[in-house]
C-alpha atoms as a PDB file:
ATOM      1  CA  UNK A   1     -25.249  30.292  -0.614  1.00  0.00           C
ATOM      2  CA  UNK A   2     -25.299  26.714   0.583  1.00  0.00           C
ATOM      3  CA  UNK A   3     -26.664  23.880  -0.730  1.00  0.00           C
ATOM      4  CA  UNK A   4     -28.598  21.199   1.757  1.00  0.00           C
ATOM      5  CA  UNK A   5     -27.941  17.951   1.559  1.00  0.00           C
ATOM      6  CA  UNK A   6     -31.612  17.314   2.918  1.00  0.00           C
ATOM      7  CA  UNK A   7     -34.408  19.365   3.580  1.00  0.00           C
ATOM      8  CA  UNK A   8     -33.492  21.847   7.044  1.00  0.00           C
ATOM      9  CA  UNK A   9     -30.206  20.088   7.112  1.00  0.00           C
ATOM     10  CA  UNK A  10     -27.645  21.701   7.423  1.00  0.00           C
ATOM     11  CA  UNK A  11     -23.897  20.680   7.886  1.00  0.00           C
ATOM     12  CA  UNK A  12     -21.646  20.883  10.946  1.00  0.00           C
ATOM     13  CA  UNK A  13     -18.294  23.235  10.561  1.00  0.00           C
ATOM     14  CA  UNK A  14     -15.069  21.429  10.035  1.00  0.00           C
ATOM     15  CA  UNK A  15     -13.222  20.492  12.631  1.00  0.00           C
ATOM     16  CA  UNK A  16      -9.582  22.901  12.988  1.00  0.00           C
ATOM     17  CA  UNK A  17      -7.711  19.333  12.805  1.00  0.00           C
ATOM     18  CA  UNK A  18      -9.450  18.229   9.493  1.00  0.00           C
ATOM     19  CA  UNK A  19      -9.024  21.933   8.093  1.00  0.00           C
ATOM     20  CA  UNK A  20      -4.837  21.438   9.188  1.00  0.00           C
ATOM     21  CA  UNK A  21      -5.089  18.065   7.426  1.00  0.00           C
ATOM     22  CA  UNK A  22      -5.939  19.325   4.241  1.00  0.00           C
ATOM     23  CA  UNK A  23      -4.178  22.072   3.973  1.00  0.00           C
ATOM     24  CA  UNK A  24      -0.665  19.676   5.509  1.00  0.00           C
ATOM     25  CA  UNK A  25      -2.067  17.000   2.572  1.00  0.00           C
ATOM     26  CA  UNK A  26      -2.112  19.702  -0.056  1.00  0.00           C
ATOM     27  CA  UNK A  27       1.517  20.125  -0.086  1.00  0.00           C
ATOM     28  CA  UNK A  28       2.017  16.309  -0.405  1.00  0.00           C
ATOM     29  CA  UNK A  29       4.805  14.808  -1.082  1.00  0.00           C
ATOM     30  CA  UNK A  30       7.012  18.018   0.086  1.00  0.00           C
ATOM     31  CA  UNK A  31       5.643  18.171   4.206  1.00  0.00           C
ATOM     32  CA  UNK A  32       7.382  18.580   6.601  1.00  0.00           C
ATOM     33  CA  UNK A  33       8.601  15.817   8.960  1.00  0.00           C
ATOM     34  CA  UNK A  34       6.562  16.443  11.663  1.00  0.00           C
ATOM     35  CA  UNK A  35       3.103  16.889   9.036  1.00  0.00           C
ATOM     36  CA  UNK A  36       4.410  13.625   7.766  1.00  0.00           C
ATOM     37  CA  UNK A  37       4.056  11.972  11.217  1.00  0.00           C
ATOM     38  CA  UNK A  38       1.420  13.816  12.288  1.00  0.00           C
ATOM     39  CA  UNK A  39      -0.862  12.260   9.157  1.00  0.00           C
ATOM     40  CA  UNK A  40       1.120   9.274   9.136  1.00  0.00           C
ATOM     41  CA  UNK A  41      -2.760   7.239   9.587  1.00  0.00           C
ATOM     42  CA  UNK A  42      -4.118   9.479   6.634  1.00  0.00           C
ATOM     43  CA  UNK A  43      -1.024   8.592   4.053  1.00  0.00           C
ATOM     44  CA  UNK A  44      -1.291   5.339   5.189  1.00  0.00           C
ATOM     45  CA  UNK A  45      -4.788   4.583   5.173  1.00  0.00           C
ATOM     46  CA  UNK A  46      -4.532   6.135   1.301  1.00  0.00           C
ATOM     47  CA  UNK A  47      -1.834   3.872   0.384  1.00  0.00           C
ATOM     48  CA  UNK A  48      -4.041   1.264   1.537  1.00  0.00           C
ATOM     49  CA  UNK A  49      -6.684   2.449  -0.963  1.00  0.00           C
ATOM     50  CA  UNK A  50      -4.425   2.988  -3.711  1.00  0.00           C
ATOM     51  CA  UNK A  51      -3.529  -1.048  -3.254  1.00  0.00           C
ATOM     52  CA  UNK A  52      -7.570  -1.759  -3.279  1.00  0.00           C
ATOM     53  CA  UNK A  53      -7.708   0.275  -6.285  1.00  0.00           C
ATOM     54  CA  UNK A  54      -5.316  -1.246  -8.196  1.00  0.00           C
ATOM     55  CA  UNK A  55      -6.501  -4.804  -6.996  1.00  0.00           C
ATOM     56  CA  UNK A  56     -10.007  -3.898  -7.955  1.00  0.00           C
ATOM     57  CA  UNK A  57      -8.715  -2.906 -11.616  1.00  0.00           C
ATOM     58  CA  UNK A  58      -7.100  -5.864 -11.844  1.00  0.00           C
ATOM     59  CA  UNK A  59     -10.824  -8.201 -10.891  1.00  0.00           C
ATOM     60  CA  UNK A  60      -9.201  -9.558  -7.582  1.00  0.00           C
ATOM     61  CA  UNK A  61     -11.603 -10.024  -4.948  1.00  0.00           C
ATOM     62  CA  UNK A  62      -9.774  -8.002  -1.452  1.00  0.00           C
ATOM     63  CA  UNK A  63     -10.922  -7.388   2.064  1.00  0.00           C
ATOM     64  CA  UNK A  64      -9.791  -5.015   4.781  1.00  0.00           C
ATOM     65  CA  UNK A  65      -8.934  -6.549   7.980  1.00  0.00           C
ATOM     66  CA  UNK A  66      -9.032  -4.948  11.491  1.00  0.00           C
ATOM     67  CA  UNK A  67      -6.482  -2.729  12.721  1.00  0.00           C
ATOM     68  CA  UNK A  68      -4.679  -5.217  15.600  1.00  0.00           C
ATOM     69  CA  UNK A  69      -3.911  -8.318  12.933  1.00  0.00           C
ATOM     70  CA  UNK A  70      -0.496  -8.867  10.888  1.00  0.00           C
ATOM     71  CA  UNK A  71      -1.259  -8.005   7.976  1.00  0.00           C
ATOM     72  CA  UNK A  72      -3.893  -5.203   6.032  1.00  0.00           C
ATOM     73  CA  UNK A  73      -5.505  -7.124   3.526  1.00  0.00           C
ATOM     74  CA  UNK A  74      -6.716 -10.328   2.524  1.00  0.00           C
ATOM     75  CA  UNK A  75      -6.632 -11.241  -1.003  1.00  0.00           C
ATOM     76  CA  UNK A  76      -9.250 -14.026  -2.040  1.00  0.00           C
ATOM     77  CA  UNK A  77      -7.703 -16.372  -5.195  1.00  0.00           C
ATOM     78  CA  UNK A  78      -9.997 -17.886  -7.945  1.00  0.00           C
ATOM     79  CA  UNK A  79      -9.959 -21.054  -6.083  1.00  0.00           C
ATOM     80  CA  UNK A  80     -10.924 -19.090  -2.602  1.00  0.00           C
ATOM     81  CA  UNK A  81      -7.649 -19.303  -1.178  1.00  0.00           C
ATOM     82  CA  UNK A  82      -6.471 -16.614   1.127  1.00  0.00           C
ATOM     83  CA  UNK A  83      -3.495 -14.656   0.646  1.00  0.00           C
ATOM     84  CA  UNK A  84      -2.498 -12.290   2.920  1.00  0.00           C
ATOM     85  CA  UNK A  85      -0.939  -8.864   2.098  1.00  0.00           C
ATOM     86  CA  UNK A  86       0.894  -5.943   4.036  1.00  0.00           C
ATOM     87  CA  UNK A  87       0.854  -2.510   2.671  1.00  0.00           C
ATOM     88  CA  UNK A  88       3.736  -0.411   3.279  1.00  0.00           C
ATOM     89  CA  UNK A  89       4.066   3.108   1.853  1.00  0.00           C
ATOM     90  CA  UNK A  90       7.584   5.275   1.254  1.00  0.00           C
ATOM     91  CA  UNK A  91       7.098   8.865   0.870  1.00  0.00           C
ATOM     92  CA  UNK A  92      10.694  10.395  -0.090  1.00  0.00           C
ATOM     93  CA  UNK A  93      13.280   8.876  -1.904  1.00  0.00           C
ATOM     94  CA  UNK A  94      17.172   8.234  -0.694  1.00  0.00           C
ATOM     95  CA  UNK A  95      20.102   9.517  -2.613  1.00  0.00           C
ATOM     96  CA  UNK A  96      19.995   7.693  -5.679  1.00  0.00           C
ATOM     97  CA  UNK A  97      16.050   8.529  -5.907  1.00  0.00           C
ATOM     98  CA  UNK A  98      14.914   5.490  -4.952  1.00  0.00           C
ATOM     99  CA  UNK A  99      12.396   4.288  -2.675  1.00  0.00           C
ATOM    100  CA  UNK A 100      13.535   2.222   0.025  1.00  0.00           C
ATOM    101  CA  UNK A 101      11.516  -0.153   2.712  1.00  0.00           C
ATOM    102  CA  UNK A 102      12.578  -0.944   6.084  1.00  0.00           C
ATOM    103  CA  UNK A 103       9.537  -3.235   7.483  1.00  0.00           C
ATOM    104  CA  UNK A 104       8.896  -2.541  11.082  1.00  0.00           C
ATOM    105  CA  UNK A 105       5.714  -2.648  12.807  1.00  0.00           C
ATOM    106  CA  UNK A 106       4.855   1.290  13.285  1.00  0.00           C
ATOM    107  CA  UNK A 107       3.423   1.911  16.948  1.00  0.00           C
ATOM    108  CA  UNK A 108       0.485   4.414  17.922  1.00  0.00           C
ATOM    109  CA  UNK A 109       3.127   5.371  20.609  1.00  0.00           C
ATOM    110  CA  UNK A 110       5.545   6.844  18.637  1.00  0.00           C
ATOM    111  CA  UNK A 111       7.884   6.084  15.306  1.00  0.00           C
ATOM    112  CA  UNK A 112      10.821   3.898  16.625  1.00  0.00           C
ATOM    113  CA  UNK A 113       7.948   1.000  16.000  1.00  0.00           C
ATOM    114  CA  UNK A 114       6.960  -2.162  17.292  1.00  0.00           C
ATOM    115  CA  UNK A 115       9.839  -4.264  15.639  1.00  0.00           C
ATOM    116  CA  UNK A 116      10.243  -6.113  12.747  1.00  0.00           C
ATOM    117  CA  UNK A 117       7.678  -8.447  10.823  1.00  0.00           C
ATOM    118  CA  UNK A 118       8.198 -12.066  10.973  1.00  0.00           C
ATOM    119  CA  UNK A 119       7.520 -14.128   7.805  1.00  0.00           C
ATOM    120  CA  UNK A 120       4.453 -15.881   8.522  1.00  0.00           C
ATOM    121  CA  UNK A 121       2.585 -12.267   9.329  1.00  0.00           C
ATOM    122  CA  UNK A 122       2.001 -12.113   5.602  1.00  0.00           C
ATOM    123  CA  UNK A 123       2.261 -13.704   2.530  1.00  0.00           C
ATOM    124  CA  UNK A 124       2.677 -10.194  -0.002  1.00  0.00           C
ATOM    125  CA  UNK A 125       4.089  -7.167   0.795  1.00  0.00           C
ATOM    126  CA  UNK A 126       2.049  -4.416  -1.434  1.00  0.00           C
ATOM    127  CA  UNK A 127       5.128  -1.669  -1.897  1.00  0.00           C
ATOM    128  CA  UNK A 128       3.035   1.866  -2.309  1.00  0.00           C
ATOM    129  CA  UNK A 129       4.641   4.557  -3.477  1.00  0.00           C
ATOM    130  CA  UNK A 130       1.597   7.469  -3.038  1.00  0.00           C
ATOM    131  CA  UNK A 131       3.604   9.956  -4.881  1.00  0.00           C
ATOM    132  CA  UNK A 132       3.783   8.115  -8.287  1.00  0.00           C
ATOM    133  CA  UNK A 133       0.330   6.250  -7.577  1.00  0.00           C
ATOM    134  CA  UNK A 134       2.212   2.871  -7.999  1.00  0.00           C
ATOM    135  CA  UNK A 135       2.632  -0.308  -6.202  1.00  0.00           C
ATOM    136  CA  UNK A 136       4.825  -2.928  -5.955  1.00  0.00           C
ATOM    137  CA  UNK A 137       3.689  -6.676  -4.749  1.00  0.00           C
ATOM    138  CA  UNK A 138       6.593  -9.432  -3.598  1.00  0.00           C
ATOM    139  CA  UNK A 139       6.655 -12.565  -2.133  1.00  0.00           C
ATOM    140  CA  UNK A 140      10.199 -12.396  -1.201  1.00  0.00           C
ATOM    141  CA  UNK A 141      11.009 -12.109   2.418  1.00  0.00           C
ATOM    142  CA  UNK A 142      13.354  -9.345   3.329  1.00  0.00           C
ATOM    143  CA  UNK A 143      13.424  -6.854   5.875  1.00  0.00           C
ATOM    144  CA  UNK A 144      14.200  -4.201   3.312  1.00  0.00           C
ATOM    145  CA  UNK A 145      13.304  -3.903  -0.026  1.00  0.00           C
ATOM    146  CA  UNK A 146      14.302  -1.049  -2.164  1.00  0.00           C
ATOM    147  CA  UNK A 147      11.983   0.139  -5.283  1.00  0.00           C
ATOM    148  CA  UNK A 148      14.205   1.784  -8.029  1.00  0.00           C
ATOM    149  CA  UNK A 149      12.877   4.926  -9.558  1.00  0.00           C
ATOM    150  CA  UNK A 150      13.797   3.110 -13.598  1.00  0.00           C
ATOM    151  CA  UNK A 151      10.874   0.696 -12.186  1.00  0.00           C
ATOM    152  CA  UNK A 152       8.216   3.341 -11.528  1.00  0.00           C
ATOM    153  CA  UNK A 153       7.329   3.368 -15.709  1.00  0.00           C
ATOM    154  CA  UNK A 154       6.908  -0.841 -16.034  1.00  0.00           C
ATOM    155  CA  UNK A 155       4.721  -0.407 -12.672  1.00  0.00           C
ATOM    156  CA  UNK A 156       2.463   2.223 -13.716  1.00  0.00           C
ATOM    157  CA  UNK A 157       2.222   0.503 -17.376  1.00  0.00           C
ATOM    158  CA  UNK A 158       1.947  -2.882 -16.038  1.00  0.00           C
ATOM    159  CA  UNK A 159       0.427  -3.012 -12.513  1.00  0.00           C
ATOM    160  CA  UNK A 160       0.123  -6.640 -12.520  1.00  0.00           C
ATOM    161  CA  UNK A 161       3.241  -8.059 -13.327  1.00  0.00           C
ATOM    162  CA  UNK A 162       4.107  -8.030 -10.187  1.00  0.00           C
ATOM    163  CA  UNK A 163       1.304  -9.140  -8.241  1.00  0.00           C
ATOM    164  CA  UNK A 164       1.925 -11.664 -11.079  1.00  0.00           C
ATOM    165  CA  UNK A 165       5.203 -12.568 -10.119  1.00  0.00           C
ATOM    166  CA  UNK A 166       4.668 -12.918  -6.442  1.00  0.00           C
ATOM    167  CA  UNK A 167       1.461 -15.257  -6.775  1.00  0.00           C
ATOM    168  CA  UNK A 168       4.279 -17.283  -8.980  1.00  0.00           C
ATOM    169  CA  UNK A 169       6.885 -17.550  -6.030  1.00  0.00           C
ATOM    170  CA  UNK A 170       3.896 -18.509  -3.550  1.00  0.00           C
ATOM    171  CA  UNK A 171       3.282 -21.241  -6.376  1.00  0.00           C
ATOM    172  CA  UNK A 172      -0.014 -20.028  -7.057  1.00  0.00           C
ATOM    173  CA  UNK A 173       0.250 -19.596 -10.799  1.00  0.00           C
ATOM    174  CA  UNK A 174      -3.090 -21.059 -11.475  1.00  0.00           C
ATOM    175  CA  UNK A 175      -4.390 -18.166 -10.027  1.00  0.00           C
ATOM    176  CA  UNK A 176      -2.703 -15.950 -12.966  1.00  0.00           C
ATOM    177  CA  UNK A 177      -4.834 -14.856 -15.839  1.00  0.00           C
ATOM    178  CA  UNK A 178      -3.301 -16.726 -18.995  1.00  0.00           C
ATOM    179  CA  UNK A 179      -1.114 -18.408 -16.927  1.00  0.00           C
ATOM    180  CA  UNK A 180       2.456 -18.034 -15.756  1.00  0.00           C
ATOM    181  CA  UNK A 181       5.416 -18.514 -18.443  1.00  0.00           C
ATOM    182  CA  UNK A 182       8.637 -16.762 -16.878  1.00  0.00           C
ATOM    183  CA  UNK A 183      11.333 -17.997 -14.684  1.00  0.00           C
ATOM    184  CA  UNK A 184      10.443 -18.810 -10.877  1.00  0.00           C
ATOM    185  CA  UNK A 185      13.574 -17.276  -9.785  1.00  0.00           C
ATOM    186  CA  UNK A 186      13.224 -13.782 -11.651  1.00  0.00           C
ATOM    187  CA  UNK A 187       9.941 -13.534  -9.613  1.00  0.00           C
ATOM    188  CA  UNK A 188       9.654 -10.905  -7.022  1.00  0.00           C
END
């Protein structure tokens, strides 16, 4: 039997792609390359989520913006200054286990990409790795960054020192609840 949503109502079959989705999304992390690219918007689009989540734990005020711009996110500081962020997401680790990001703009054509970031596209890069449910925020400008699996721990036990840390290297420590006491150039 089948519950109704409303009175009469009742609700329209799945589509066959949604049905391959979840059952592809089921086996996440372990997919299959071509799953992986095939529901490359779906991972991402959760990563993106994950990074809301954690910024909504956290009290910080974040908006989505529109597919075409630079960057995925705005973040809006005490003071209403805008920061922008990128989210990137890794979903396998290399050799030594660890999680590495190459930034490169992806393409809707196909995965070679539409080249690399420059560094005024954003201001944070938001590091998700779905897998472990954690995320990494730097200010640093690199064209790869590399999260080591001995960080996963701190970042699931502490999932603002790094959003910490960046707003310190963009020099916006006021914007740091209880303040900012560490080393500028330990900051990520």
């Amino acid at each position: 039997m089948q519950q109704l949503f409303l009175p009469n109502m009742v609700m329209p079959s799945r589509p066959m792609e949604i049905r391959d989705a979840r059952e592809a999304l089921a086996m996440y992390p372990k997919m299959s390359t071509p799953d992986l690219c095939r529901y490359a918007k779906y991972l991402g689009s959760a990563a993106e989520l994950l990074v809301d989540s954690i910024f909504m734990r956290l009290g910080e005020r974040v908006y989505p913006m529109p597919e075409h711009e630079r960057h995925d996110r705005v973040l809006i500081l005490p003071d209403d200054t805008p920061v922008r962020v990128q989210v990137k997401t890794r979903h396998s680790v290399n050799a030594n286990g660890d999680y590495v990001f190459n930034l490169r703009q992806r393409s809707e054509r196909g995965s070679t990409g539409r080249g690399p970031y420059a560094a005024t596209d954003f201001d944070i890069l938001a590091m998700a790795i779905l897998a472990e449910g954690v995320v990494r925020f730097t200010a640093d400008w690199h064209s790869r960054h590399v999260v080591h699996v001995s960080e996963i721990t701190h970042l699931r036990r502490n999932p603002r020192a790094s959003l910490d840390a960046a707003l310190a290297r963009l020099g916006h420590t006021d914007a740091i609840p209880g303040g900012w006491d560490h080393d500028l150039d330990l900051a990520a």
